[in-house]
PDB file of N, CA and C in Angstrom:
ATOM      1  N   UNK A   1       0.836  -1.164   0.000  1.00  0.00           N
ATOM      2  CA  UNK A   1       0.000   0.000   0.000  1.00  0.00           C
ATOM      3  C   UNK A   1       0.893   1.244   0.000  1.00  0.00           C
ATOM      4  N   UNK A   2       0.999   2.337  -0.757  1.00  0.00           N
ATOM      5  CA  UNK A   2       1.466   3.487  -0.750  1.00  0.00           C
ATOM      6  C   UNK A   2       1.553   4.138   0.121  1.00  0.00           C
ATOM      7  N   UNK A   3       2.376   4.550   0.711  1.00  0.00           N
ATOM      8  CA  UNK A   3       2.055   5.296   1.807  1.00  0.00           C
ATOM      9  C   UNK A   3       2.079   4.765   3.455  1.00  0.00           C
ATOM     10  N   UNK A   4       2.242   3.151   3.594  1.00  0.00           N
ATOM     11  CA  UNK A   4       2.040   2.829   4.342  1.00  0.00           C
ATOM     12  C   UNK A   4       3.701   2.982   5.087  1.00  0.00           C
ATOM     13  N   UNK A   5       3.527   2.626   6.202  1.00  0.00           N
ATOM     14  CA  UNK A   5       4.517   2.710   7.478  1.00  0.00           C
ATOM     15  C   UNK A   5       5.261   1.068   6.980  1.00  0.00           C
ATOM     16  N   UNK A   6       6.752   0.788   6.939  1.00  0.00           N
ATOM     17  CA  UNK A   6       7.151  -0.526   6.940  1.00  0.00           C
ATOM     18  C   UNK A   6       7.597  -0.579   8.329  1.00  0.00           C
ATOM     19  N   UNK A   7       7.182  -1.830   8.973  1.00  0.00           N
ATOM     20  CA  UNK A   7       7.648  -1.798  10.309  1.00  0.00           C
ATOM     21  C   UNK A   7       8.505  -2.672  10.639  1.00  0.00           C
ATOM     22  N   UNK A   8       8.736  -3.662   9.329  1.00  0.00           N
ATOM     23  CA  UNK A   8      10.061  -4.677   9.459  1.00  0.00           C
ATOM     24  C   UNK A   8      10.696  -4.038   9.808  1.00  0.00           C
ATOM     25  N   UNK A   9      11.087  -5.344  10.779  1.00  0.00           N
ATOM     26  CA  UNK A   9      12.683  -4.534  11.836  1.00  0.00           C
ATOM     27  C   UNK A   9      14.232  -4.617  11.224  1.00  0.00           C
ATOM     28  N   UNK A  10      14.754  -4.309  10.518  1.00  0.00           N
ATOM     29  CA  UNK A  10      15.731  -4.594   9.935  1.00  0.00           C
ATOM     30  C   UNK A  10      16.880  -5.140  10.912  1.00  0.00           C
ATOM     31  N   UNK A  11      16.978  -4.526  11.789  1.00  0.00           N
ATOM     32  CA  UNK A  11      18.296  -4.812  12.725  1.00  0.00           C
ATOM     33  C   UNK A  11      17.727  -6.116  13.080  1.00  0.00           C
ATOM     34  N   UNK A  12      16.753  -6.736  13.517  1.00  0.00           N
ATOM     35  CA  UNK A  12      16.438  -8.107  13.540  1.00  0.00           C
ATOM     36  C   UNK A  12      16.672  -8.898  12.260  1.00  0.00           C
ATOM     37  N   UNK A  13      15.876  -8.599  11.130  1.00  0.00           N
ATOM     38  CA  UNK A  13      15.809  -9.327   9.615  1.00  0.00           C
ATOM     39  C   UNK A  13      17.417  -9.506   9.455  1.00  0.00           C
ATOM     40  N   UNK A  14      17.879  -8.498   9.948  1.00  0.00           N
ATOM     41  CA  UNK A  14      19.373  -8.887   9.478  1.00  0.00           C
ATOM     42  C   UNK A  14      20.566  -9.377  10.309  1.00  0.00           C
ATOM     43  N   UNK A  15      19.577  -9.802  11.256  1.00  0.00           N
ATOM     44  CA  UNK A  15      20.755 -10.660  12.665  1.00  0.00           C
ATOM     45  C   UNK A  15      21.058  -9.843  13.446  1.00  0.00           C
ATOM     46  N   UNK A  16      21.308  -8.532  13.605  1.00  0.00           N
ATOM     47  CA  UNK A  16      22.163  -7.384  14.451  1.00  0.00           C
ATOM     48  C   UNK A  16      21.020  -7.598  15.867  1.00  0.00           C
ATOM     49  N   UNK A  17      20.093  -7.639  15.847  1.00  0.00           N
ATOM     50  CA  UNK A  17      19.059  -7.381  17.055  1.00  0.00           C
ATOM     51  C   UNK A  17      18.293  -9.395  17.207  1.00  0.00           C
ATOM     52  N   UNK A  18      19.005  -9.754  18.631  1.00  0.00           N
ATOM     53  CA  UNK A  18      18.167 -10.630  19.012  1.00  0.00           C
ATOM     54  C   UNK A  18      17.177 -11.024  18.850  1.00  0.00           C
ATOM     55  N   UNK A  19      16.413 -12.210  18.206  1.00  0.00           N
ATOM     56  CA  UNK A  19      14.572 -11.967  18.626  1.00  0.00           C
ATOM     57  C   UNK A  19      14.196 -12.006  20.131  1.00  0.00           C
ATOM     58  N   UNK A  20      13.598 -11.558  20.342  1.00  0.00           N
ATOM     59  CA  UNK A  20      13.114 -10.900  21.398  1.00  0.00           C
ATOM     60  C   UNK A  20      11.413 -10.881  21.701  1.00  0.00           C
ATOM     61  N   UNK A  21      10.832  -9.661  22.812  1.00  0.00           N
ATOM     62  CA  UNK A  21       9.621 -10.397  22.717  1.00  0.00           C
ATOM     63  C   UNK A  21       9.049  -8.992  22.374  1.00  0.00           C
ATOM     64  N   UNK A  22       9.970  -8.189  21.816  1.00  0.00           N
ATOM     65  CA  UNK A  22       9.998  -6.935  21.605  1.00  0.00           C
ATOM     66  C   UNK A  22       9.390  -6.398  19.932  1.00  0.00           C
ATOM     67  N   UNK A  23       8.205  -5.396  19.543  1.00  0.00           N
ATOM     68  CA  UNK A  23       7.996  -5.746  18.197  1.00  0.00           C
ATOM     69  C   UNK A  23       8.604  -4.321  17.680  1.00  0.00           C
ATOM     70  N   UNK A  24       8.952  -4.003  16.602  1.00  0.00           N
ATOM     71  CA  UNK A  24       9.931  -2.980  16.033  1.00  0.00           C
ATOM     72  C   UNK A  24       9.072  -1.307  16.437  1.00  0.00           C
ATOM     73  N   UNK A  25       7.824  -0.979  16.631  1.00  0.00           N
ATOM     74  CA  UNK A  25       6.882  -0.231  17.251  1.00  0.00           C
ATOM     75  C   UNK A  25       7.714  -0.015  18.666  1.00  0.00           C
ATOM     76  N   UNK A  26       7.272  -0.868  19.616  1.00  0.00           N
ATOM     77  CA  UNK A  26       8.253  -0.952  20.526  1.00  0.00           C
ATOM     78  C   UNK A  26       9.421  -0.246  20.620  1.00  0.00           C
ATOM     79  N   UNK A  27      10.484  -0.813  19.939  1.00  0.00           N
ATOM     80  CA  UNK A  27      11.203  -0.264  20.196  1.00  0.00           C
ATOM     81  C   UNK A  27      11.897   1.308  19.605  1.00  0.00           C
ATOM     82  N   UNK A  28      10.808   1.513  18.776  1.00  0.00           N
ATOM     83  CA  UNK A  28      11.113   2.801  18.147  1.00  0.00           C
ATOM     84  C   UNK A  28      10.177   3.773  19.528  1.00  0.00           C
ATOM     85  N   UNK A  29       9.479   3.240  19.731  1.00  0.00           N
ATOM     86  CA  UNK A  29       8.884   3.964  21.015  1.00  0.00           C
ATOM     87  C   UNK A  29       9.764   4.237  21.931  1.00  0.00           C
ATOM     88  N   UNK A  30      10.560   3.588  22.235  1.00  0.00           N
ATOM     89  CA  UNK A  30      11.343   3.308  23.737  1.00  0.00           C
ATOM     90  C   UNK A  30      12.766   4.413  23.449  1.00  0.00           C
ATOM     91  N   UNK A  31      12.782   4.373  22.267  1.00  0.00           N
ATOM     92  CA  UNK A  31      13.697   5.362  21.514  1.00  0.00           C
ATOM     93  C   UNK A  31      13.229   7.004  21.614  1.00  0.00           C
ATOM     94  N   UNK A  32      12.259   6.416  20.767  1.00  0.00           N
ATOM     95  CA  UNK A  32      12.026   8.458  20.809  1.00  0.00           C
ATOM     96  C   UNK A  32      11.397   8.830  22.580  1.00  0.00           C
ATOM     97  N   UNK A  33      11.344   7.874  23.562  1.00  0.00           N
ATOM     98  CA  UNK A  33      10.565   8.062  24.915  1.00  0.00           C
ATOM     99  C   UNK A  33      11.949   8.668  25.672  1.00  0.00           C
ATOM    100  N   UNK A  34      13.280   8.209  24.849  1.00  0.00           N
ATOM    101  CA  UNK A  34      14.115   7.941  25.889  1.00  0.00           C
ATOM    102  C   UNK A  34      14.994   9.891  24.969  1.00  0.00           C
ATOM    103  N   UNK A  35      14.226   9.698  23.898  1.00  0.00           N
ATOM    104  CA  UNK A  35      14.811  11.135  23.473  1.00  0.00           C
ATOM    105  C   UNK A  35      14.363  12.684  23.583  1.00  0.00           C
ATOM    106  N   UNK A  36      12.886  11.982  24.170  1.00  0.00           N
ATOM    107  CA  UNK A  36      11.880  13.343  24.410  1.00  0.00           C
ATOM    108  C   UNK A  36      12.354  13.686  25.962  1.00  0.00           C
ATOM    109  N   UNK A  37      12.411  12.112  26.736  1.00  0.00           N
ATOM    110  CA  UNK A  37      12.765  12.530  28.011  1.00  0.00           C
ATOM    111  C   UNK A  37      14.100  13.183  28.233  1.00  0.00           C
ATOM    112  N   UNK A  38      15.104  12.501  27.511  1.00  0.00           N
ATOM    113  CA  UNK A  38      16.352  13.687  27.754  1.00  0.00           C
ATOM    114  C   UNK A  38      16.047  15.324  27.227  1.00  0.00           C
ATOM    115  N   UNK A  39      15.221  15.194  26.405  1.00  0.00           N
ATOM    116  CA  UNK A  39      15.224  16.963  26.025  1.00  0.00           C
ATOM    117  C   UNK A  39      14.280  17.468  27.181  1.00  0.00           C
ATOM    118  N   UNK A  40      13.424  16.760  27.638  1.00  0.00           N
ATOM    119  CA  UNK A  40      13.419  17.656  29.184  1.00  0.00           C
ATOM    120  C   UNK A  40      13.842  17.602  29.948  1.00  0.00           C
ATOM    121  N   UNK A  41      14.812  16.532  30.574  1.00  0.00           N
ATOM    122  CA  UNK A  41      15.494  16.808  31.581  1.00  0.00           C
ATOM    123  C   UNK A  41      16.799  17.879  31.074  1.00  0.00           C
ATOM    124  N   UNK A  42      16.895  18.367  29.864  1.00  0.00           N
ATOM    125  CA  UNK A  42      18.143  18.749  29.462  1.00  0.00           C
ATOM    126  C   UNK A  42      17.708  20.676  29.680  1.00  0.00           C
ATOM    127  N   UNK A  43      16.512  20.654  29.935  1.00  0.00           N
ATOM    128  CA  UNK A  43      15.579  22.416  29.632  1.00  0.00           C
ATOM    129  C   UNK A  43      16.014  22.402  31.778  1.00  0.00           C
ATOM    130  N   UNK A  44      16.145  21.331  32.364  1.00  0.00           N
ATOM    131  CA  UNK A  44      16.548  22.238  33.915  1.00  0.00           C
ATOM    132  C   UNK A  44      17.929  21.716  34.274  1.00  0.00           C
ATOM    133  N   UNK A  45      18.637  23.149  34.428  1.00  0.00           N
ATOM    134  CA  UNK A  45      19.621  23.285  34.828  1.00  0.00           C
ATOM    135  C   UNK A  45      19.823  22.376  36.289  1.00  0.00           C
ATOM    136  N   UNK A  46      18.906  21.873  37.173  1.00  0.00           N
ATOM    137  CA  UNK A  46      19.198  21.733  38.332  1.00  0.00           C
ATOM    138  C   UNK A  46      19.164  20.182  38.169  1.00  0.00           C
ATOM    139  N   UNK A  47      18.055  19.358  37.502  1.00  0.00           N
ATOM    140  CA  UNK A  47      18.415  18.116  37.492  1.00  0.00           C
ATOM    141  C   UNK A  47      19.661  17.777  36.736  1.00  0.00           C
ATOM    142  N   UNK A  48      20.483  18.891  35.493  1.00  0.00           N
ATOM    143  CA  UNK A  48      21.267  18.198  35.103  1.00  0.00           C
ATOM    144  C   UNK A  48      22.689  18.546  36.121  1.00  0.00           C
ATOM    145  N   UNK A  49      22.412  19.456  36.851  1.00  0.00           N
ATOM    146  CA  UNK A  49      23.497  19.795  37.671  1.00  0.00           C
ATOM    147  C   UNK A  49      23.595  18.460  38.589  1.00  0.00           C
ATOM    148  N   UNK A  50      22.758  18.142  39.388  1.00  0.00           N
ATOM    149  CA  UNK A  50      22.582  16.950  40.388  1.00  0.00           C
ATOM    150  C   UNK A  50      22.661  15.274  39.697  1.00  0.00           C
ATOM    151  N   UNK A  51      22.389  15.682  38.291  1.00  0.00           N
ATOM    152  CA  UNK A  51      22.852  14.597  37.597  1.00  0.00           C
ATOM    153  C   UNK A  51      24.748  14.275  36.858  1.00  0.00           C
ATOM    154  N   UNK A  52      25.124  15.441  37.278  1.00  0.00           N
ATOM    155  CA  UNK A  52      26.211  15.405  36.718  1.00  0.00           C
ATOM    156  C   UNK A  52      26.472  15.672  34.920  1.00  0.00           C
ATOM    157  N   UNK A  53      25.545  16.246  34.449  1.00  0.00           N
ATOM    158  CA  UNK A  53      25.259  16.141  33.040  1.00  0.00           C
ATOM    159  C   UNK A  53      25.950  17.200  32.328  1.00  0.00           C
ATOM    160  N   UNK A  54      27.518  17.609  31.605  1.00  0.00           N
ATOM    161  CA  UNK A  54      27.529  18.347  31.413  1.00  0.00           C
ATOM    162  C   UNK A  54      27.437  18.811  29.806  1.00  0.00           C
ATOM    163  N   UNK A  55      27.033  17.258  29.107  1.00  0.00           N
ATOM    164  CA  UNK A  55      26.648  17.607  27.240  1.00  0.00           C
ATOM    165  C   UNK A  55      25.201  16.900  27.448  1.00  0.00           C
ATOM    166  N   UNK A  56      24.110  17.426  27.688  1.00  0.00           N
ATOM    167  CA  UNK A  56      22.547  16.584  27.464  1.00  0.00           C
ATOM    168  C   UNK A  56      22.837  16.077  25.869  1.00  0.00           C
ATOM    169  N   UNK A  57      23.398  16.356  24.997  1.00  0.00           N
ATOM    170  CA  UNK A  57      23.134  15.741  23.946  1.00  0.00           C
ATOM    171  C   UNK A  57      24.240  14.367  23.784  1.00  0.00           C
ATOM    172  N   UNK A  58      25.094  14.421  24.375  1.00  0.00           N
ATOM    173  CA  UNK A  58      26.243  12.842  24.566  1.00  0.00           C
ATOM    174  C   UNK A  58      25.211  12.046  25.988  1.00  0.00           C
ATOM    175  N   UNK A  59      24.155  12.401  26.688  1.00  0.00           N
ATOM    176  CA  UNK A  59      23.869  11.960  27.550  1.00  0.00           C
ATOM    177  C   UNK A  59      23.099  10.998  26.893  1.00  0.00           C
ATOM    178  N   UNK A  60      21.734  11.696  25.930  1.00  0.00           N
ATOM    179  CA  UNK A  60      21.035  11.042  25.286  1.00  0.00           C
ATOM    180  C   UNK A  60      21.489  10.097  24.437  1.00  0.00           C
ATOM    181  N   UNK A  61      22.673  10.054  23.563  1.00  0.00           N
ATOM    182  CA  UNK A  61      23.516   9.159  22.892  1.00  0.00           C
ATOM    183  C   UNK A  61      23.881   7.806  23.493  1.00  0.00           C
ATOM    184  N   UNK A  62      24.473   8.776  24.617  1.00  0.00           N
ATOM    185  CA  UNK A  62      24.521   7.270  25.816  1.00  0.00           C
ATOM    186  C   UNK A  62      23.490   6.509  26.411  1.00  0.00           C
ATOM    187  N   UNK A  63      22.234   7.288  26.595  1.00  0.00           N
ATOM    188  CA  UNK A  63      21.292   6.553  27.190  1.00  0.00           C
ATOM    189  C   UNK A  63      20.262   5.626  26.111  1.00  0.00           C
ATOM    190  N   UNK A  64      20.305   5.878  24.781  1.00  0.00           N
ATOM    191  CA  UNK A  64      19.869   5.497  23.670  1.00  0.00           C
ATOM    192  C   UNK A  64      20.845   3.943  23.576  1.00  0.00           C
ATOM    193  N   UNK A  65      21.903   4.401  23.940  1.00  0.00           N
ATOM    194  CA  UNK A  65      23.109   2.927  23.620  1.00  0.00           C
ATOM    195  C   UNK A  65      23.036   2.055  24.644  1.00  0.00           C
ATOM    196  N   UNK A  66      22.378   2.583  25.760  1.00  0.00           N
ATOM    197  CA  UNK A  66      22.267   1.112  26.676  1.00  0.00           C
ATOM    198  C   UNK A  66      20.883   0.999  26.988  1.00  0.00           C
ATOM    199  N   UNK A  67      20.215   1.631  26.010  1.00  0.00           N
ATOM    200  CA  UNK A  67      18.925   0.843  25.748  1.00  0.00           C
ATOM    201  C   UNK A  67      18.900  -0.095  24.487  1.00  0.00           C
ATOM    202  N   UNK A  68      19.583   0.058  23.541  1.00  0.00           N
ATOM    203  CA  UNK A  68      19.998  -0.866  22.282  1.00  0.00           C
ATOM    204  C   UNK A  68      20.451  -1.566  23.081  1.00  0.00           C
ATOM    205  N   UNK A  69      21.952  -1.608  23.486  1.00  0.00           N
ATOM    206  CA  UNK A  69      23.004  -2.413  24.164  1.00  0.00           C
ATOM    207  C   UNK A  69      21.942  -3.892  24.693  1.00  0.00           C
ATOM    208  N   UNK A  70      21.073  -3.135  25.811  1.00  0.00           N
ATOM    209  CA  UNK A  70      20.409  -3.823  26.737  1.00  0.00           C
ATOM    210  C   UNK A  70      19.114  -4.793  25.886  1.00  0.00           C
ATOM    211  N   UNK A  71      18.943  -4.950  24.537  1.00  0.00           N
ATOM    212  CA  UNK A  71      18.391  -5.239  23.867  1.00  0.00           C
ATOM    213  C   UNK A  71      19.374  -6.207  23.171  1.00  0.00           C
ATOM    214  N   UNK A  72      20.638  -6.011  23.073  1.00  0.00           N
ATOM    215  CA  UNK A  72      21.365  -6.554  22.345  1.00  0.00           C
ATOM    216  C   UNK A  72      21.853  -6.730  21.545  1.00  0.00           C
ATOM    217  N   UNK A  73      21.269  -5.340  20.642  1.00  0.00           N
ATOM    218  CA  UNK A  73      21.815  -4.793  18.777  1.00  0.00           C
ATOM    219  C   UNK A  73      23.027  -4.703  18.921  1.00  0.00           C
ATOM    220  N   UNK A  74      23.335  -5.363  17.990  1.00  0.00           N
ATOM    221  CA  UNK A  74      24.932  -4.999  17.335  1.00  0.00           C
ATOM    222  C   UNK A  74      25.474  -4.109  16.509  1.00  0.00           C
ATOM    223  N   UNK A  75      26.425  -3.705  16.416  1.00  0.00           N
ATOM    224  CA  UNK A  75      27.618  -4.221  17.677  1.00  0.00           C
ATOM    225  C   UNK A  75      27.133  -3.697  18.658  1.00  0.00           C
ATOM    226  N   UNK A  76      27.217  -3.591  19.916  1.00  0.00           N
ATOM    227  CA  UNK A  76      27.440  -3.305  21.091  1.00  0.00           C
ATOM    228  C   UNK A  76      27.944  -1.766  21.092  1.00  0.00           C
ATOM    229  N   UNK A  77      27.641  -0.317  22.009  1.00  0.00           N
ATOM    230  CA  UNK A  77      28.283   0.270  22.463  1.00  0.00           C
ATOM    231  C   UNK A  77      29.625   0.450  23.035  1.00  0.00           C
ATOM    232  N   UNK A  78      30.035  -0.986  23.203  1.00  0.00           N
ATOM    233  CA  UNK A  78      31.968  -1.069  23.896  1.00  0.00           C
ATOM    234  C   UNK A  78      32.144  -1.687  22.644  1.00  0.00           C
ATOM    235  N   UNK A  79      31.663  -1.411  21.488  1.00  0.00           N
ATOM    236  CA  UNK A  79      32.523  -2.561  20.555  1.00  0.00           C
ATOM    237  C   UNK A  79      32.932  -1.182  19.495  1.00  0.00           C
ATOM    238  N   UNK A  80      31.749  -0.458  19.605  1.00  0.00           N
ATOM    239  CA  UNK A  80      32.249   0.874  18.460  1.00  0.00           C
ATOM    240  C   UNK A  80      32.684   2.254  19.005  1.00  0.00           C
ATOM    241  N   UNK A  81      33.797   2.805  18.461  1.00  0.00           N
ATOM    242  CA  UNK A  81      34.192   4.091  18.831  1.00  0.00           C
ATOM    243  C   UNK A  81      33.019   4.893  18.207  1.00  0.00           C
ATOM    244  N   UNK A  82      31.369   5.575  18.606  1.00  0.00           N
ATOM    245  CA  UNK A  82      30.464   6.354  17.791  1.00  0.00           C
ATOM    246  C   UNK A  82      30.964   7.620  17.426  1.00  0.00           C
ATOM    247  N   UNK A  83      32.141   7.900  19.042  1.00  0.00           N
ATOM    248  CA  UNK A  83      32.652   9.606  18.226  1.00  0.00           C
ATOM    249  C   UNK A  83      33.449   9.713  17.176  1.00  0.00           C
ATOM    250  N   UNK A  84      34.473   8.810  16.912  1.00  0.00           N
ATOM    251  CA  UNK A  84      35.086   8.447  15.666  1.00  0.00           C
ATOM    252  C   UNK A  84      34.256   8.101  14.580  1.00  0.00           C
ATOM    253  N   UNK A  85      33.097   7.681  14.801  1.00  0.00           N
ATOM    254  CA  UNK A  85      31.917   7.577  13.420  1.00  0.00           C
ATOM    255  C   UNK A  85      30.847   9.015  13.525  1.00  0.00           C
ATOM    256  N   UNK A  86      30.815   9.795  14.225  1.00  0.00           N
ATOM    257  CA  UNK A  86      30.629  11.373  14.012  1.00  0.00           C
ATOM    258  C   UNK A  86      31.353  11.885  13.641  1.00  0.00           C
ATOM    259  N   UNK A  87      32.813  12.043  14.146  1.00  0.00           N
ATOM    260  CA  UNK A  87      33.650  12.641  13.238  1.00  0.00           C
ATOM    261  C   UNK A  87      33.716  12.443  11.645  1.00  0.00           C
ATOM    262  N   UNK A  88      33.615  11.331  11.556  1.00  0.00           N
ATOM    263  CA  UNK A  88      34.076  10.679  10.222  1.00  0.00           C
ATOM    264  C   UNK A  88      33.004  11.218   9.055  1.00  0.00           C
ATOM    265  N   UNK A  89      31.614  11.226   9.835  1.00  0.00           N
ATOM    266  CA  UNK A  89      30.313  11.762   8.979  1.00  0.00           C
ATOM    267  C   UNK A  89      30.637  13.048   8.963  1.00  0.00           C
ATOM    268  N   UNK A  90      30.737  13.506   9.784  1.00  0.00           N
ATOM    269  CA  UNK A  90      30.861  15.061   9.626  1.00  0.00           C
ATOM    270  C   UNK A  90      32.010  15.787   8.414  1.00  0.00           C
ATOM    271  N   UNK A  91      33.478  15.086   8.651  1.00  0.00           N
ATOM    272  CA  UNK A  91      34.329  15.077   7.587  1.00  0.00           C
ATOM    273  C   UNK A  91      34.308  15.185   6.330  1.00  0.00           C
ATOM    274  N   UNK A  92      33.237  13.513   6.259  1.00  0.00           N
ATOM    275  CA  UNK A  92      33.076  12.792   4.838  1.00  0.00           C
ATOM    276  C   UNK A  92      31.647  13.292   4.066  1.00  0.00           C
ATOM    277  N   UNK A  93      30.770  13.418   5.092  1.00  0.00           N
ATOM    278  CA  UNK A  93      29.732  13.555   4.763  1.00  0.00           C
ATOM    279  C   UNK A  93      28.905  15.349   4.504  1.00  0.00           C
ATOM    280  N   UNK A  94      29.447  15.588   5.580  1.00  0.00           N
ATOM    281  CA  UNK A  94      29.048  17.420   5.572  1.00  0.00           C
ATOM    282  C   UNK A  94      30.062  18.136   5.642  1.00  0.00           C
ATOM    283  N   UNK A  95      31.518  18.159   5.316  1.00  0.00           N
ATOM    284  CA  UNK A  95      32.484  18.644   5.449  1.00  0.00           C
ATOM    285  C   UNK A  95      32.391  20.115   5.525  1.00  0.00           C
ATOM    286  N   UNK A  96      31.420  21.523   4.980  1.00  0.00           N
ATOM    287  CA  UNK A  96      31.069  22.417   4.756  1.00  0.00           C
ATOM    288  C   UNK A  96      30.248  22.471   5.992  1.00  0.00           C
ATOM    289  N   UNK A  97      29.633  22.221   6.618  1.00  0.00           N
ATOM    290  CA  UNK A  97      28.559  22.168   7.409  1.00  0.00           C
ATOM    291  C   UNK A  97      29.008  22.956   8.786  1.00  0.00           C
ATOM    292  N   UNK A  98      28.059  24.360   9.121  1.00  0.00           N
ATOM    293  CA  UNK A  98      28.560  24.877  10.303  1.00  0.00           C
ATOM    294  C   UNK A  98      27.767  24.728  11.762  1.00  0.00           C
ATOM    295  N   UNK A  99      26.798  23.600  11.395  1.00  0.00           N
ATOM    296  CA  UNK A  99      25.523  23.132  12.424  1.00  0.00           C
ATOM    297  C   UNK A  99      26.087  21.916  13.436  1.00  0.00           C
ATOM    298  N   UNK A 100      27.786  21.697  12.912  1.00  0.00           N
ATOM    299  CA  UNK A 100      28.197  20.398  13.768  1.00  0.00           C
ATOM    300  C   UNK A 100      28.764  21.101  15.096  1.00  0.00           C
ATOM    301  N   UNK A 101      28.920  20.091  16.144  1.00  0.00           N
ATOM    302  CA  UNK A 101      29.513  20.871  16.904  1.00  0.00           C
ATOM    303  C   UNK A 101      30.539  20.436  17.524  1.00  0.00           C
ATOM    304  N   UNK A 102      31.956  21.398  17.844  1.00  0.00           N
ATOM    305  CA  UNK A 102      33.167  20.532  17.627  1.00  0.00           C
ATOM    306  C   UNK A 102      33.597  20.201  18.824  1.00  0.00           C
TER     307      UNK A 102
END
């Protein structure tokens, strides 16, 4: 159907993500839940002070990776350098680009 939503999970279809009891909805939920919630905890200065938080946007990165991690997608968070694969996009990919941040 045109237009429709594909909800095959690829990181499963293609081995990287465990089966699980988890359906690809799911976990795109648990994703953007875990990205809305860092952008508000990231708007008060006081929880991120008491949290120790001093990039909300490497926080969310991290907290996104051990919710994959904890799911079991591959590779793993200790298996990939991600800032060396930001850099590398940013380089390769937007080299002109003044929206990155260094």
């Amino acid at each position: 159907m045109p237009g429709s939503i594909n909800t095959r999970c690829n990181g499963l279809h293609d081995g990287d993500l465990p089966p699980g009891n988890m359906r690809s909805e799911q976990i795109v939920f648990a994703i953007a839940s875990t990205a809305i919630g860092s952008h508000i905890m990231s708007r008060n200065t006081h929880a991120l002070m008491l949290a120790g938080i001093d990039d909300p946007l490497q926080a969310l990165c991290d907290n996104v990776n051990i919710l994959l991690d904890g799911l079991g997608w591959k590779p793993l968070s200790s298996e990939v350098d991600y800032k060396a694969v930001d850099r590398r996009i940013k380089k390769e990919i937007f080299p002109e680009a003044t929206w990155f941040k260094n």
